[in-house]
C-alpha atoms as a PDB file:
ATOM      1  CA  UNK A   1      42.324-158.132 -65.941  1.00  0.00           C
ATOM      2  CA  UNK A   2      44.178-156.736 -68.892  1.00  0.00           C
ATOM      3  CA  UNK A   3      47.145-154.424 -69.104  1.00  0.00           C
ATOM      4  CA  UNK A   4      46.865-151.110 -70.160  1.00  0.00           C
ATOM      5  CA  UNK A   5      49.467-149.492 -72.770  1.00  0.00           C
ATOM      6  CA  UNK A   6      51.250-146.728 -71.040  1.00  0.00           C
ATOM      7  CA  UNK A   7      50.924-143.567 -72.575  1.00  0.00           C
ATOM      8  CA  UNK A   8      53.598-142.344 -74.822  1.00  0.00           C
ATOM      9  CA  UNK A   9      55.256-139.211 -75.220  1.00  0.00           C
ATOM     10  CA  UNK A  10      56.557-137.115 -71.488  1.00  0.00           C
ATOM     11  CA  UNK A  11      54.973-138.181 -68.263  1.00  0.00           C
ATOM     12  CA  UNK A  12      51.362-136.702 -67.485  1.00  0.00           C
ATOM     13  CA  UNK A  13      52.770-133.554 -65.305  1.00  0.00           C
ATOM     14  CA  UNK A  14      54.850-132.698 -68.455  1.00  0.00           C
ATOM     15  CA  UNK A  15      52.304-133.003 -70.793  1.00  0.00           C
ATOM     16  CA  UNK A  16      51.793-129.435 -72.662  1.00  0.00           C
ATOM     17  CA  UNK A  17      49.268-127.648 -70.798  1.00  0.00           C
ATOM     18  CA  UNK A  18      49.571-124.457 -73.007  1.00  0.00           C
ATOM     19  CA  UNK A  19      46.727-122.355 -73.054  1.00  0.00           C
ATOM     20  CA  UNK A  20      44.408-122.269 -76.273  1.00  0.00           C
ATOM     21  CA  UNK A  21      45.396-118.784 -76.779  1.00  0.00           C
ATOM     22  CA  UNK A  22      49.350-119.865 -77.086  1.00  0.00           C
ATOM     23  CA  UNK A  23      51.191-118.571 -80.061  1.00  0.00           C
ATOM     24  CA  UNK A  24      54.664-120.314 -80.194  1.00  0.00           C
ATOM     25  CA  UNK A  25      56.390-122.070 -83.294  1.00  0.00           C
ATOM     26  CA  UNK A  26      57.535-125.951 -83.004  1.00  0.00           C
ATOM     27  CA  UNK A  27      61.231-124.648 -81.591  1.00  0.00           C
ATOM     28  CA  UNK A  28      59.700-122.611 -78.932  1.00  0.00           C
ATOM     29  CA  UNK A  29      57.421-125.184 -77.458  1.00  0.00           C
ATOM     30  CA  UNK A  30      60.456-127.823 -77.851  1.00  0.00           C
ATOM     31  CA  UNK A  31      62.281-125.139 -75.404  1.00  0.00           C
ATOM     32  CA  UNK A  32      58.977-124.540 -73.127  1.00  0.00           C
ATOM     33  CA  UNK A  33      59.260-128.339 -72.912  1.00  0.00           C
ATOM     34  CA  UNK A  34      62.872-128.240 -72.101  1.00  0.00           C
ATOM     35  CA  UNK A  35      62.592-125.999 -69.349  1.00  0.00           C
ATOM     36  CA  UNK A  36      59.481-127.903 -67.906  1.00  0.00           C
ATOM     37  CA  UNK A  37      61.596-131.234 -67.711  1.00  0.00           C
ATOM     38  CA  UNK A  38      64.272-128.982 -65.903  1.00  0.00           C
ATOM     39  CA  UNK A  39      61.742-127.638 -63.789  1.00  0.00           C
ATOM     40  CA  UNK A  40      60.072-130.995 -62.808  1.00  0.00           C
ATOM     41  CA  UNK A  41      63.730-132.607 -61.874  1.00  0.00           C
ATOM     42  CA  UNK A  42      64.441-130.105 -59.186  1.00  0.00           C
ATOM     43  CA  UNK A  43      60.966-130.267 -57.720  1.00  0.00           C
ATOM     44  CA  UNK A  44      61.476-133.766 -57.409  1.00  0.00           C
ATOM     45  CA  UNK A  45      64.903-133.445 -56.252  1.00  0.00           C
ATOM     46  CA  UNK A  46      63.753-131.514 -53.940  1.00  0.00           C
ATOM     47  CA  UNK A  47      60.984-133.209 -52.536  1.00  0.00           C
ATOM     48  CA  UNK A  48      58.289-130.213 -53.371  1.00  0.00           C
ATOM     49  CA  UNK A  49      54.512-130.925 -53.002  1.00  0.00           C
ATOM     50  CA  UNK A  50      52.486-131.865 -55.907  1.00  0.00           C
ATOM     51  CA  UNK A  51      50.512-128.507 -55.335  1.00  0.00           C
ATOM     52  CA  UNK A  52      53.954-126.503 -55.530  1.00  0.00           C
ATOM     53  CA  UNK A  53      55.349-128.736 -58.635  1.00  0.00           C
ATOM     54  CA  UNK A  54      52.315-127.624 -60.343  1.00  0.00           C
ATOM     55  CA  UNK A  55      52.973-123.885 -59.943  1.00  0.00           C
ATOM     56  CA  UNK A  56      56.124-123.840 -60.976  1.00  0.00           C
ATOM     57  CA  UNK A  57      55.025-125.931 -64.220  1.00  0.00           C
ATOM     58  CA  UNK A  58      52.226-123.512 -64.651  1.00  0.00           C
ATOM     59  CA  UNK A  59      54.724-120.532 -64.731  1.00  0.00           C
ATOM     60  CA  UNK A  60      56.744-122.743 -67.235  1.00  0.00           C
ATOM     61  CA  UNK A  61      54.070-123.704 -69.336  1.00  0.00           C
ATOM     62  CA  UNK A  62      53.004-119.908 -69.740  1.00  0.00           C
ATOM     63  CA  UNK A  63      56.153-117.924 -70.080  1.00  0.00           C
ATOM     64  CA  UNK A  64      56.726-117.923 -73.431  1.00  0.00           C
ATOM     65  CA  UNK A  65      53.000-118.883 -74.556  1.00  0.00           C
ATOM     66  CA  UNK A  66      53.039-115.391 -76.240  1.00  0.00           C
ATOM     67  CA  UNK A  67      56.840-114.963 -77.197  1.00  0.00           C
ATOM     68  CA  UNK A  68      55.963-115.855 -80.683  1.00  0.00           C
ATOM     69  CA  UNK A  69      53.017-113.972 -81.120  1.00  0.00           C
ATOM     70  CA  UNK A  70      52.780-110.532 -83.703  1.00  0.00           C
ATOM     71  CA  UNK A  71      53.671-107.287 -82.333  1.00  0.00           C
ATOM     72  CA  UNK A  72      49.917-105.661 -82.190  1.00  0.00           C
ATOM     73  CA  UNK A  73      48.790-108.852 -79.576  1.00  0.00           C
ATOM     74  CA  UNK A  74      52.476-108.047 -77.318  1.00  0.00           C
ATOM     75  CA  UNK A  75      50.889-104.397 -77.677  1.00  0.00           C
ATOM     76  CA  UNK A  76      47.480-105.428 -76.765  1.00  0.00           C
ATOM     77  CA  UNK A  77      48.330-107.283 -73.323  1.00  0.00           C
ATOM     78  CA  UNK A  78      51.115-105.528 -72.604  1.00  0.00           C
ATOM     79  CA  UNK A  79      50.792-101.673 -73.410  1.00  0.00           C
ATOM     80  CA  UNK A  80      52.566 -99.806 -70.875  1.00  0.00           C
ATOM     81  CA  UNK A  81      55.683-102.612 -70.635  1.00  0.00           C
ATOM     82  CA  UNK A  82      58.546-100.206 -71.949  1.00  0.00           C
ATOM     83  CA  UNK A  83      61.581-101.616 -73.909  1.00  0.00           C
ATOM     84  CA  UNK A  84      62.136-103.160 -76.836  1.00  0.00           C
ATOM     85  CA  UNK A  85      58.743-105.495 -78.043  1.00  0.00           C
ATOM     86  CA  UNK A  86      61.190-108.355 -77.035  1.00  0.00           C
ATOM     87  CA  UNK A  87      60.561-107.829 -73.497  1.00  0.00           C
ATOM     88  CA  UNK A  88      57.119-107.387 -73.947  1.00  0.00           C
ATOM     89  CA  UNK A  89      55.756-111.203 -74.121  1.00  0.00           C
ATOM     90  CA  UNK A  90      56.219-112.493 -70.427  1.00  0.00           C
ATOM     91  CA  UNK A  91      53.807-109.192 -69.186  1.00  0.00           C
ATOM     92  CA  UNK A  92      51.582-109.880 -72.110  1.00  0.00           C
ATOM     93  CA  UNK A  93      51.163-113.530 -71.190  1.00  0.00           C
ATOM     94  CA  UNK A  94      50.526-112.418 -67.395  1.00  0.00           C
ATOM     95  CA  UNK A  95      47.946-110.530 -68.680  1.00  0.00           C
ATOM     96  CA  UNK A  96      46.731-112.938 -71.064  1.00  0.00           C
ATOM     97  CA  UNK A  97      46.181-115.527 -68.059  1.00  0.00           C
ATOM     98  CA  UNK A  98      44.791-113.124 -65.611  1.00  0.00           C
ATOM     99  CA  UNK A  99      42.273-112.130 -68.072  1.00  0.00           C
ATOM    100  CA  UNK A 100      41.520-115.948 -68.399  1.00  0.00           C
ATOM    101  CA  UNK A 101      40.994-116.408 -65.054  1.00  0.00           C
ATOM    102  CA  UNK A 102      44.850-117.380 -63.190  1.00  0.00           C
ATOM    103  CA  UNK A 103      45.155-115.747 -59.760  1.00  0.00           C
ATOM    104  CA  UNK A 104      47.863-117.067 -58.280  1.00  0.00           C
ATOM    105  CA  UNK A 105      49.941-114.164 -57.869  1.00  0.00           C
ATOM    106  CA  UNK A 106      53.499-115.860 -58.035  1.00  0.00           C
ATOM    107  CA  UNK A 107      52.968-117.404 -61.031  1.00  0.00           C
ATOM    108  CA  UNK A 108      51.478-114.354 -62.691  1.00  0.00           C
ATOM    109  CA  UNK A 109      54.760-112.666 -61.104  1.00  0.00           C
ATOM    110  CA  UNK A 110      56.698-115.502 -62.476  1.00  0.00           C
ATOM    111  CA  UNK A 111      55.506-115.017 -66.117  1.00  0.00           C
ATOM    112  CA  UNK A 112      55.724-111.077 -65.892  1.00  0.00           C
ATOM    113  CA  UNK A 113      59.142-111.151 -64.939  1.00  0.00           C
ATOM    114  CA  UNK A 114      60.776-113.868 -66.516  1.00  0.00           C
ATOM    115  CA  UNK A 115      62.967-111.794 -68.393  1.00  0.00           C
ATOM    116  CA  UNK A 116      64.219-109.113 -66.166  1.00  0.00           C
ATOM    117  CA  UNK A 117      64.065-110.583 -62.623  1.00  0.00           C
ATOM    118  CA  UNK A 118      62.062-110.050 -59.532  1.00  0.00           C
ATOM    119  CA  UNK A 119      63.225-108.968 -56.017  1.00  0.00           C
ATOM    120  CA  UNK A 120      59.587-110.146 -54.712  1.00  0.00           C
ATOM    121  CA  UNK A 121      59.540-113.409 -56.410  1.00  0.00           C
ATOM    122  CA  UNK A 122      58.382-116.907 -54.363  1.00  0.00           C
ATOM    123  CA  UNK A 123      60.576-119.386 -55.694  1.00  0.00           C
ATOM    124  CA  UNK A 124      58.361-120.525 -58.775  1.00  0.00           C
ATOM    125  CA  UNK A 125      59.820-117.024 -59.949  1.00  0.00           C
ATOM    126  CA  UNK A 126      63.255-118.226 -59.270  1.00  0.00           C
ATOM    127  CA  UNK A 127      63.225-120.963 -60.525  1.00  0.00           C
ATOM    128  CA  UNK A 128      61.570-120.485 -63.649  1.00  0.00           C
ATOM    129  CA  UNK A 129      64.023-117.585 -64.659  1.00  0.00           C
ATOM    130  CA  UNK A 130      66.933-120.299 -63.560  1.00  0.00           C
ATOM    131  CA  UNK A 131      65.235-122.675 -65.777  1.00  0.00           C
ATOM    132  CA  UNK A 132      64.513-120.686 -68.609  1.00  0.00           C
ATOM    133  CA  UNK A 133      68.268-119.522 -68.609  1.00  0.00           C
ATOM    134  CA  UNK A 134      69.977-123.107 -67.730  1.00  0.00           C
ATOM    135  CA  UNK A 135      67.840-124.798 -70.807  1.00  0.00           C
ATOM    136  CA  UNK A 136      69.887-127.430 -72.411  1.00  0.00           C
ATOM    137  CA  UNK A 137      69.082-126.490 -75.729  1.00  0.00           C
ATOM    138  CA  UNK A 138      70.630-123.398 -76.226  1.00  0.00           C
ATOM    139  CA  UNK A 139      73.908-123.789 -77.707  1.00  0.00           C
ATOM    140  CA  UNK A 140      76.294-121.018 -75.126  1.00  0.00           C
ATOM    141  CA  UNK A 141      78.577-121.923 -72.727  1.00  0.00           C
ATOM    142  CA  UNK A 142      76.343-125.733 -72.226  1.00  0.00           C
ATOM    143  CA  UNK A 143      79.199-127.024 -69.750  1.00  0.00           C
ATOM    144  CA  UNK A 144      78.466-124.341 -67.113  1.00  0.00           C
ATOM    145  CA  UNK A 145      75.020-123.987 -67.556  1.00  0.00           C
ATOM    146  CA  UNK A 146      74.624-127.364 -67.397  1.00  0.00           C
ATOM    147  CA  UNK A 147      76.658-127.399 -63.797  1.00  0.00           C
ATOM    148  CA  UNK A 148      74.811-124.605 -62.917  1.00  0.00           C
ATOM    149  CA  UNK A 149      71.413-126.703 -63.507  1.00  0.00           C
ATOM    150  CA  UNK A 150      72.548-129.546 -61.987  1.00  0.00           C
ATOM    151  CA  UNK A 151      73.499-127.163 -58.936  1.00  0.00           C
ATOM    152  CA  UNK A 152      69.646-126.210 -58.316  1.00  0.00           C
ATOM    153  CA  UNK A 153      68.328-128.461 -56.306  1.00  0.00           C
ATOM    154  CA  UNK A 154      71.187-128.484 -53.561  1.00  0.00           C
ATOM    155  CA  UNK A 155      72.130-124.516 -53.493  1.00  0.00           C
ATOM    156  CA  UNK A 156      69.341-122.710 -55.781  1.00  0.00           C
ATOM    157  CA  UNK A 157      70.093-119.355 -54.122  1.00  0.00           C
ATOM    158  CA  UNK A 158      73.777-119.167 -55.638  1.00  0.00           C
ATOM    159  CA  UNK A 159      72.792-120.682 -58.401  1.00  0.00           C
ATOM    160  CA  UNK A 160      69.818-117.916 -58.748  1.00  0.00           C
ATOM    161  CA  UNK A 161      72.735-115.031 -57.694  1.00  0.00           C
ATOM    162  CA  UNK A 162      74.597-116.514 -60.696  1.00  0.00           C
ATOM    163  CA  UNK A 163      72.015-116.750 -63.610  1.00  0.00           C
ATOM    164  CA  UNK A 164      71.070-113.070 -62.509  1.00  0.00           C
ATOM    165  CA  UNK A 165      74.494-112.076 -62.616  1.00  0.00           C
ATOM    166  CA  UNK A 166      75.145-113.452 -66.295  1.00  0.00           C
ATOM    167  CA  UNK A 167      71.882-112.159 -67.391  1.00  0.00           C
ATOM    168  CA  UNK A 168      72.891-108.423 -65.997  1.00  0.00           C
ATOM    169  CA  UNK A 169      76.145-108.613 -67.333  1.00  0.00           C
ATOM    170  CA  UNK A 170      74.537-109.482 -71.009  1.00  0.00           C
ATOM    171  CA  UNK A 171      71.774-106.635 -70.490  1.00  0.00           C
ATOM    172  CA  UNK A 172      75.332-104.041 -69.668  1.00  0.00           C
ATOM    173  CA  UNK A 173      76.933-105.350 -72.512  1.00  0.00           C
ATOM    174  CA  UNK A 174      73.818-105.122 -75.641  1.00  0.00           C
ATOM    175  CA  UNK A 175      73.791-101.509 -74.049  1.00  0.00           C
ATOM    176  CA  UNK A 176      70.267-101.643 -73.049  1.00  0.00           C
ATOM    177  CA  UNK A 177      68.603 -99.750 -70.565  1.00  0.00           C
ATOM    178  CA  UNK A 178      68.230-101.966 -67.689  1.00  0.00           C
ATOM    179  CA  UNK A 179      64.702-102.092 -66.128  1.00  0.00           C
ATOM    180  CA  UNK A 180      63.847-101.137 -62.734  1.00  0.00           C
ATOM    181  CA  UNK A 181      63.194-104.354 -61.711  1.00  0.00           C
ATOM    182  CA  UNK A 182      66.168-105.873 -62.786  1.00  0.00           C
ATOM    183  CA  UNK A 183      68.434-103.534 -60.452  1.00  0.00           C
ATOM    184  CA  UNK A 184      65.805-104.159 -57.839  1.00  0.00           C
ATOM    185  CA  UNK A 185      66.005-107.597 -58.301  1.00  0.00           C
ATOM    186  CA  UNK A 186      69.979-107.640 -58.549  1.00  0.00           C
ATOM    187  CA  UNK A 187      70.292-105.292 -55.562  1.00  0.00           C
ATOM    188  CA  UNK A 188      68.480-107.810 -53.441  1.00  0.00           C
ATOM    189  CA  UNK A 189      70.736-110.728 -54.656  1.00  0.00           C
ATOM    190  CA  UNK A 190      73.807-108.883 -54.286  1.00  0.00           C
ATOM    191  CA  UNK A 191      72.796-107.106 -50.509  1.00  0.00           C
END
């Protein structure tokens, strides 16, 4: 019998399972990745299923899959998102998938809404817009974000009532109009 050489690089469930239709530079799948490792340590933290684990890293692995991707194809798949084009990629990639065949509604939520929150989410919504926001890589306030993160597994609705709190007080602050389902979402949280 002879050994095989374990495979190198992030564990299978981590590998990148973008879809061929991706468009995302080498720093944006480095914080895809990120948020996938995140992801996969509270799932097994918290003891989820392998079938459950998977959704959540499908809505992780699809989030940003058009977030680098030209303004025409954010137009294309997502036409009747309003905003800036910035908030246009997470419905574009929804649609994107859907059109490819994903129906799994919570993780098509999960990708829609990554951005601006979800008062109907399951909690591979939740905790993808957690994840995306507690990602190690970004360089603000790393000390509490990295509490917050580490927080998840044991008390993810405060730590969800937090992240959506931060995020709302950015959107107040850059002036922007705040979506509907933002307030939705926050006015759930906050009720």
């Amino acid at each position: 019998m002879t050994e095989s050489t374990p495979p190198s690089g992030p564990p299978a469930r981590l590998r990148p399972t973008l879809p061929a239709w991706a468009q995302v530079t080498a720093a944006r799948l480095q914080h895809i990745q990120r948020v996938a490792e995140l992801v996969a340590a509270w799932a097994e933290e918290l003891g989820l299923p392998e079938s459950e684990e998977k959704r959540w890293l499908k809505a992780v692995w699809l989030h940003d899959a058009l977030r680098d991707a030209p303004e025409a194809e954010l137009m294309k798949w997502a036409s009747s998102t309003p905003g800036p084009v910035e908030m246009r990629h997470g419905p574009a990639a929804a649609s994107r998938a859907k059109s490819e065949g994903e129906t799994d509604r919570g993780v098509l939520d999960a990708v829609r809404y990554h951005s601006t929150g979800l008062a109907e989410w399951d909690m591979a919504g939740r905790a993808l817009y957690c994840a995306d926001f507690l990602d190690p890589g970004r360089s603000f306030d790393r000390e509490a974000r990295a509490a917050l993160a580490k927080q998840f597994p044991s008390n993810p609705q405060a730590v969800l009532r937090e992240v959506a709190w931060r995020r709302m007080a950015y959107l107040v602050e850059s002036r922007w109009i705040i979506p509907e389902p933002t307030y939705r979402f926050w006015n759930a949280l906050a009720a």
